[in-house]
PDB file of N, CA and C in Angstrom:
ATOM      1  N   UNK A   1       0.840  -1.179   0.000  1.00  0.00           N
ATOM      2  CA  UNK A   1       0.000   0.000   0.000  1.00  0.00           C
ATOM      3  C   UNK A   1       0.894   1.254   0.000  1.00  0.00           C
ATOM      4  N   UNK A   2       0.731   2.364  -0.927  1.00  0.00           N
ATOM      5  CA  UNK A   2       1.357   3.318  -0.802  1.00  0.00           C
ATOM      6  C   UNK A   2       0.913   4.214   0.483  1.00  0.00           C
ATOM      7  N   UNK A   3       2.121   5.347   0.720  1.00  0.00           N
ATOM      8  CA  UNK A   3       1.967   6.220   1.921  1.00  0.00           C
ATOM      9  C   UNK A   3       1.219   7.333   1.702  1.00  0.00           C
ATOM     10  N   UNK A   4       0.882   7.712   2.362  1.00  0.00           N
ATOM     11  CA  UNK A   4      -0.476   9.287   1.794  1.00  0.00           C
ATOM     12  C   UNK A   4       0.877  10.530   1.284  1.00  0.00           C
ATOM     13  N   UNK A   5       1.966  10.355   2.219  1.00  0.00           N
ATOM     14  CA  UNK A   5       2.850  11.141   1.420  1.00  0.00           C
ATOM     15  C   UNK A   5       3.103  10.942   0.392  1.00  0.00           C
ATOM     16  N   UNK A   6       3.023   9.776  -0.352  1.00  0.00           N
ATOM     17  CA  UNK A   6       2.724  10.064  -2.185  1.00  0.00           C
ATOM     18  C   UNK A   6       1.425   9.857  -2.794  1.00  0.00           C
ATOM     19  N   UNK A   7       0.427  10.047  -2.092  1.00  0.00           N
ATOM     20  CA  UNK A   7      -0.646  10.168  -2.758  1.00  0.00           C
ATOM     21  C   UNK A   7      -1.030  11.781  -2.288  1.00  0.00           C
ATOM     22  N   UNK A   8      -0.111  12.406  -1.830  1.00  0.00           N
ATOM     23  CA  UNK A   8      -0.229  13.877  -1.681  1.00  0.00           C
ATOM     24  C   UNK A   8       0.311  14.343  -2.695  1.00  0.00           C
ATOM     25  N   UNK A   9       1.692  13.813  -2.807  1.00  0.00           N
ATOM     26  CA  UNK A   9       2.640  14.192  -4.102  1.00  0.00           C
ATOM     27  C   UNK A   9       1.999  13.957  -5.210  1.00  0.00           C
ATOM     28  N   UNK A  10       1.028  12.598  -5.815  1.00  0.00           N
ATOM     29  CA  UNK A  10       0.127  12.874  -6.494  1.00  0.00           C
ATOM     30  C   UNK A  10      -0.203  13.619  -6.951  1.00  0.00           C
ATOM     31  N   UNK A  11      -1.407  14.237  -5.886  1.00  0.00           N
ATOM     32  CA  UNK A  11      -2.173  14.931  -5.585  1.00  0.00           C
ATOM     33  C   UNK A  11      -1.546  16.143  -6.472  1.00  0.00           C
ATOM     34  N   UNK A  12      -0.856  16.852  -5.623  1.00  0.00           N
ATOM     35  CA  UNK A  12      -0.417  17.961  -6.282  1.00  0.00           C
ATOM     36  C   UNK A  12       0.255  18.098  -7.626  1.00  0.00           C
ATOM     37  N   UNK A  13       1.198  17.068  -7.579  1.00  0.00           N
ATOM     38  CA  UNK A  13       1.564  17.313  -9.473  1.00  0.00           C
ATOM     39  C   UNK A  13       0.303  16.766  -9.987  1.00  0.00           C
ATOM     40  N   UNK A  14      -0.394  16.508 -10.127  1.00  0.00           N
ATOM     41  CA  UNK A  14      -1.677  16.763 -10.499  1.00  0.00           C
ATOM     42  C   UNK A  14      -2.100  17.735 -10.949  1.00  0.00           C
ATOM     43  N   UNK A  15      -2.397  18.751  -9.730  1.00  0.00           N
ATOM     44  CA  UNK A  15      -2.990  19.876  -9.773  1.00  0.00           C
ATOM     45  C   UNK A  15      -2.062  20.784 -10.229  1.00  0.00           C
ATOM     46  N   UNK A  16      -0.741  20.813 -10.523  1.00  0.00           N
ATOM     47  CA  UNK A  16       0.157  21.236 -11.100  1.00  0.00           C
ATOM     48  C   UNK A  16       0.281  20.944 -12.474  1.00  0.00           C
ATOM     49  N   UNK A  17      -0.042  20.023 -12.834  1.00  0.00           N
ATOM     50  CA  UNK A  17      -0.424  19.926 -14.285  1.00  0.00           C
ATOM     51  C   UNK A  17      -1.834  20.343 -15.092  1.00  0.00           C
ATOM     52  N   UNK A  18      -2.890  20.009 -14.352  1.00  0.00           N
ATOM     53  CA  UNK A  18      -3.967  21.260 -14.253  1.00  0.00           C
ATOM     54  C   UNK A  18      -3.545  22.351 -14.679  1.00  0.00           C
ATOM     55  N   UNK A  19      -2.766  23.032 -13.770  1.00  0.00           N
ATOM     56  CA  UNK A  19      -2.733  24.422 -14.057  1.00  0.00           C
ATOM     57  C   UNK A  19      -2.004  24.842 -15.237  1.00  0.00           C
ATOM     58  N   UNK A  20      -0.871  24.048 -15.320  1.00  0.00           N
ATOM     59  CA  UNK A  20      -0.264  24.364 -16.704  1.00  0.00           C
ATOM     60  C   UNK A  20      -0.961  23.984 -17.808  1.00  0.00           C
ATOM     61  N   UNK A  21      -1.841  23.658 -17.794  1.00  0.00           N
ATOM     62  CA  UNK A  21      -2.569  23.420 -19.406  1.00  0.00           C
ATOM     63  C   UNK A  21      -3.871  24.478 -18.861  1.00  0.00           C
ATOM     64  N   UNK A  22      -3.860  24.845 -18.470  1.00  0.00           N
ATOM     65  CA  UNK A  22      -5.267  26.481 -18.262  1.00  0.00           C
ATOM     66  C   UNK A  22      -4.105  27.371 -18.583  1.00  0.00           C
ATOM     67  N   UNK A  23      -2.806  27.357 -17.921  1.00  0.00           N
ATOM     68  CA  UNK A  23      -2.000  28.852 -18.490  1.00  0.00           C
ATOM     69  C   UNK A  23      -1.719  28.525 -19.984  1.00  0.00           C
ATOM     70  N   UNK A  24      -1.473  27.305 -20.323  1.00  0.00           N
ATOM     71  CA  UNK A  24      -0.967  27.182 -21.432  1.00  0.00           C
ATOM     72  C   UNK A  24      -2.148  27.168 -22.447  1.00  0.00           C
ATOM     73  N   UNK A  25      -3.326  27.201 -22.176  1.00  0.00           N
ATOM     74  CA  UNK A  25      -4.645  27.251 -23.174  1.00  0.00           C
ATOM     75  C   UNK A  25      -4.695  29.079 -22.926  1.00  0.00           C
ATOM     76  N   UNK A  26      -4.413  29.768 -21.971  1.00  0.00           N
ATOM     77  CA  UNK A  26      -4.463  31.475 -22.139  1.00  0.00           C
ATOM     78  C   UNK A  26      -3.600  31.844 -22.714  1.00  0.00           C
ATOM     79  N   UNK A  27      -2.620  31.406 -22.314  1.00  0.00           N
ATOM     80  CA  UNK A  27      -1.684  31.988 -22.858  1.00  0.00           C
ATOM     81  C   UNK A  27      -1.581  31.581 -24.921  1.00  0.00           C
ATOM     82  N   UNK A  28      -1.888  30.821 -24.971  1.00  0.00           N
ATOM     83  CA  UNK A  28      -2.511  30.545 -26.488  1.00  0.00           C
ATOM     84  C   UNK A  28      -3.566  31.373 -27.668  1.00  0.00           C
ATOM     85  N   UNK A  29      -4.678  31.544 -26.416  1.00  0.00           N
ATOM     86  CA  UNK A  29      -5.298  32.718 -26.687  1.00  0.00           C
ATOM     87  C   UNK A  29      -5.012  33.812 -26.745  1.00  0.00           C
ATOM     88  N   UNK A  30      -4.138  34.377 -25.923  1.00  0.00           N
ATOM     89  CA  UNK A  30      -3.601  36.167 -26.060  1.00  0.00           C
ATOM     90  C   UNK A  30      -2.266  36.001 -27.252  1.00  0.00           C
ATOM     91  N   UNK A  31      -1.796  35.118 -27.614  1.00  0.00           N
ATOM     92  CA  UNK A  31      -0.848  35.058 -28.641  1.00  0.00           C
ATOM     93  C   UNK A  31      -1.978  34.789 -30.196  1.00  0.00           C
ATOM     94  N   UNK A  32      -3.081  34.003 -30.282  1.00  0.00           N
ATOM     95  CA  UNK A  32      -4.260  34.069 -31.015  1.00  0.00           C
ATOM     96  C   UNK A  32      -4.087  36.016 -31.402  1.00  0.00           C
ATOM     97  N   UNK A  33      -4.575  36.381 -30.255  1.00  0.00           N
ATOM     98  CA  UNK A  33      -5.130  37.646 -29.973  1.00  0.00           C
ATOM     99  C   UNK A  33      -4.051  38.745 -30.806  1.00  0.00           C
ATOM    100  N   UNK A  34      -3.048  38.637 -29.964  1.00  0.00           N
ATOM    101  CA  UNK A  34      -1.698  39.215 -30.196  1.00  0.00           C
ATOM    102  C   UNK A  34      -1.455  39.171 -31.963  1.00  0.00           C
ATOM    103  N   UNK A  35      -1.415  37.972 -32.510  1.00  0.00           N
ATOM    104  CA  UNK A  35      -1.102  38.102 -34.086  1.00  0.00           C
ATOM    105  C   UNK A  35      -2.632  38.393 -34.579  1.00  0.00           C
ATOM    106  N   UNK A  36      -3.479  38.372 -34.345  1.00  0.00           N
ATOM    107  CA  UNK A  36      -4.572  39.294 -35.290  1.00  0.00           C
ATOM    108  C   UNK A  36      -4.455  40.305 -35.159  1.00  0.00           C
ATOM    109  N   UNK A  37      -3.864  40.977 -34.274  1.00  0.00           N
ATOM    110  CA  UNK A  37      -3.982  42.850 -34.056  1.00  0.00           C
ATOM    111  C   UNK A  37      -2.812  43.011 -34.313  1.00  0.00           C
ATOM    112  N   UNK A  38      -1.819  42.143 -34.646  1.00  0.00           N
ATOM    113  CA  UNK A  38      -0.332  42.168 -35.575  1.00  0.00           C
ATOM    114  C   UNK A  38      -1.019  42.384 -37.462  1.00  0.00           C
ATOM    115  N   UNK A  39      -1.963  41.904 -37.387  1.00  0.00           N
ATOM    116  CA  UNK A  39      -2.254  41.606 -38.889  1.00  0.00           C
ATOM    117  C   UNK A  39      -2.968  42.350 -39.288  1.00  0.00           C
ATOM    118  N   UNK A  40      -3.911  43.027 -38.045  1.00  0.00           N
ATOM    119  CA  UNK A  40      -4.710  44.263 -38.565  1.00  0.00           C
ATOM    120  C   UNK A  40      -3.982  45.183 -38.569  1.00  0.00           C
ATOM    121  N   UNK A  41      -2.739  45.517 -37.737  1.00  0.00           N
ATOM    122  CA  UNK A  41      -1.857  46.495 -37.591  1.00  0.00           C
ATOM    123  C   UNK A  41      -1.349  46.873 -38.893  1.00  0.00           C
ATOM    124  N   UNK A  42      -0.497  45.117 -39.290  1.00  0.00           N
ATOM    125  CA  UNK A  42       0.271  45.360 -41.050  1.00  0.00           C
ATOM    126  C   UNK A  42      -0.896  45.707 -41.861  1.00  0.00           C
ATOM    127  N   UNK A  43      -2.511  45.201 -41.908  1.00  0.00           N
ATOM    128  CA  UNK A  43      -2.919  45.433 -43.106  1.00  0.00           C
ATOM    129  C   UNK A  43      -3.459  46.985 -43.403  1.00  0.00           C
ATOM    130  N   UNK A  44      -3.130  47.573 -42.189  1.00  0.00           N
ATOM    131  CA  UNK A  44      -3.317  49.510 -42.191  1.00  0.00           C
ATOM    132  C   UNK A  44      -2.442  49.549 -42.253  1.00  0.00           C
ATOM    133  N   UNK A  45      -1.267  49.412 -41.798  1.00  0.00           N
ATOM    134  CA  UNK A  45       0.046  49.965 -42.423  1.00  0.00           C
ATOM    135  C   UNK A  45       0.293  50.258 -43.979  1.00  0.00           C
ATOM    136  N   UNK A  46       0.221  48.602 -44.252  1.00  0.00           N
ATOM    137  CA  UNK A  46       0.448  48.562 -45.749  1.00  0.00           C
ATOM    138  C   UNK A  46      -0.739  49.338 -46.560  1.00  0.00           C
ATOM    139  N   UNK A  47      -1.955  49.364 -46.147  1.00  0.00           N
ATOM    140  CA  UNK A  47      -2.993  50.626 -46.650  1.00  0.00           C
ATOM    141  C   UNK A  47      -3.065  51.496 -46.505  1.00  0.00           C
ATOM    142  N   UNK A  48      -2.179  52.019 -45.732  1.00  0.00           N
ATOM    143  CA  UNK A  48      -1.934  53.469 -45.487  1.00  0.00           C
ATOM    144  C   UNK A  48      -0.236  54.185 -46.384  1.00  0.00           C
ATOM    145  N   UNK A  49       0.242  53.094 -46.957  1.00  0.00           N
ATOM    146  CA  UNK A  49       1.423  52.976 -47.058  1.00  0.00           C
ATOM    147  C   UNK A  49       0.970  53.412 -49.013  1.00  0.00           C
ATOM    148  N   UNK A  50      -0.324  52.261 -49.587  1.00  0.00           N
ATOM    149  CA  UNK A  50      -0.251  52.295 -50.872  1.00  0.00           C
ATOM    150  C   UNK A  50      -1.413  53.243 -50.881  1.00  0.00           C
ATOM    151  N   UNK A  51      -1.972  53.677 -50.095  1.00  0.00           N
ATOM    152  CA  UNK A  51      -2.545  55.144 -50.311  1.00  0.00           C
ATOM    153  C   UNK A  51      -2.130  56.293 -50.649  1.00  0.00           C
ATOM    154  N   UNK A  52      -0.555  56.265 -49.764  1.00  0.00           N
ATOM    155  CA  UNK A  52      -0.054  57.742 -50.252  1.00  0.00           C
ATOM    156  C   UNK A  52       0.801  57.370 -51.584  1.00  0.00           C
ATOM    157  N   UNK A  53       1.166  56.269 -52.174  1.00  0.00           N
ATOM    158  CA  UNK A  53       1.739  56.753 -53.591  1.00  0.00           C
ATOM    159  C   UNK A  53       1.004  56.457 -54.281  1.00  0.00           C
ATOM    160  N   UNK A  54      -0.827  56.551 -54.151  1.00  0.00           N
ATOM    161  CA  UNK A  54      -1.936  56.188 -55.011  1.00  0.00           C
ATOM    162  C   UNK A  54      -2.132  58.033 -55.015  1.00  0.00           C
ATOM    163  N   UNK A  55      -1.866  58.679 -53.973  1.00  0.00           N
ATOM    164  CA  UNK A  55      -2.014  60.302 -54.046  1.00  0.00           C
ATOM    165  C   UNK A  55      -0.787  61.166 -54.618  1.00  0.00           C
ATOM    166  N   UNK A  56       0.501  59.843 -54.339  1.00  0.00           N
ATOM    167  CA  UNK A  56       1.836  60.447 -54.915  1.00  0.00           C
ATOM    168  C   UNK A  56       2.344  61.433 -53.601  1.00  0.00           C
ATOM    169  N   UNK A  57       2.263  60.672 -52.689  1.00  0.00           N
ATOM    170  CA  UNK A  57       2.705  61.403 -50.987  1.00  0.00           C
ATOM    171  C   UNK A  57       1.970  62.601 -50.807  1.00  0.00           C
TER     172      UNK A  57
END
């Protein structure tokens, strides 16, 4: 029979692995997040970019 001191240790890397896959599913999302407002950023850039030599600066 095991000792409750490793079914504590269990226990917790357990719940330690839990947690790293919730940070690691947010943290997924704000990098999601992060390159779309990278992409809306470039695609005004670059439209703001072929606007002015569509006016000739």
């Amino acid at each position: 029979m095991l000792s409750d001191d490793f079914y504590k240790f269990l226990f917790k890397a357990e719940d330690s692995l839990f947690q790293l896959k919730k940070s690691n599913q947010s943290l997924q999302k704000q990098v999601e997040n992060l390159a779309e407002r990278l992409d809306t950023l470039e695609n005004e850039k670059t439209s703001s970019i072929l606007n002015k030599f569509k006016r000739g600066f």
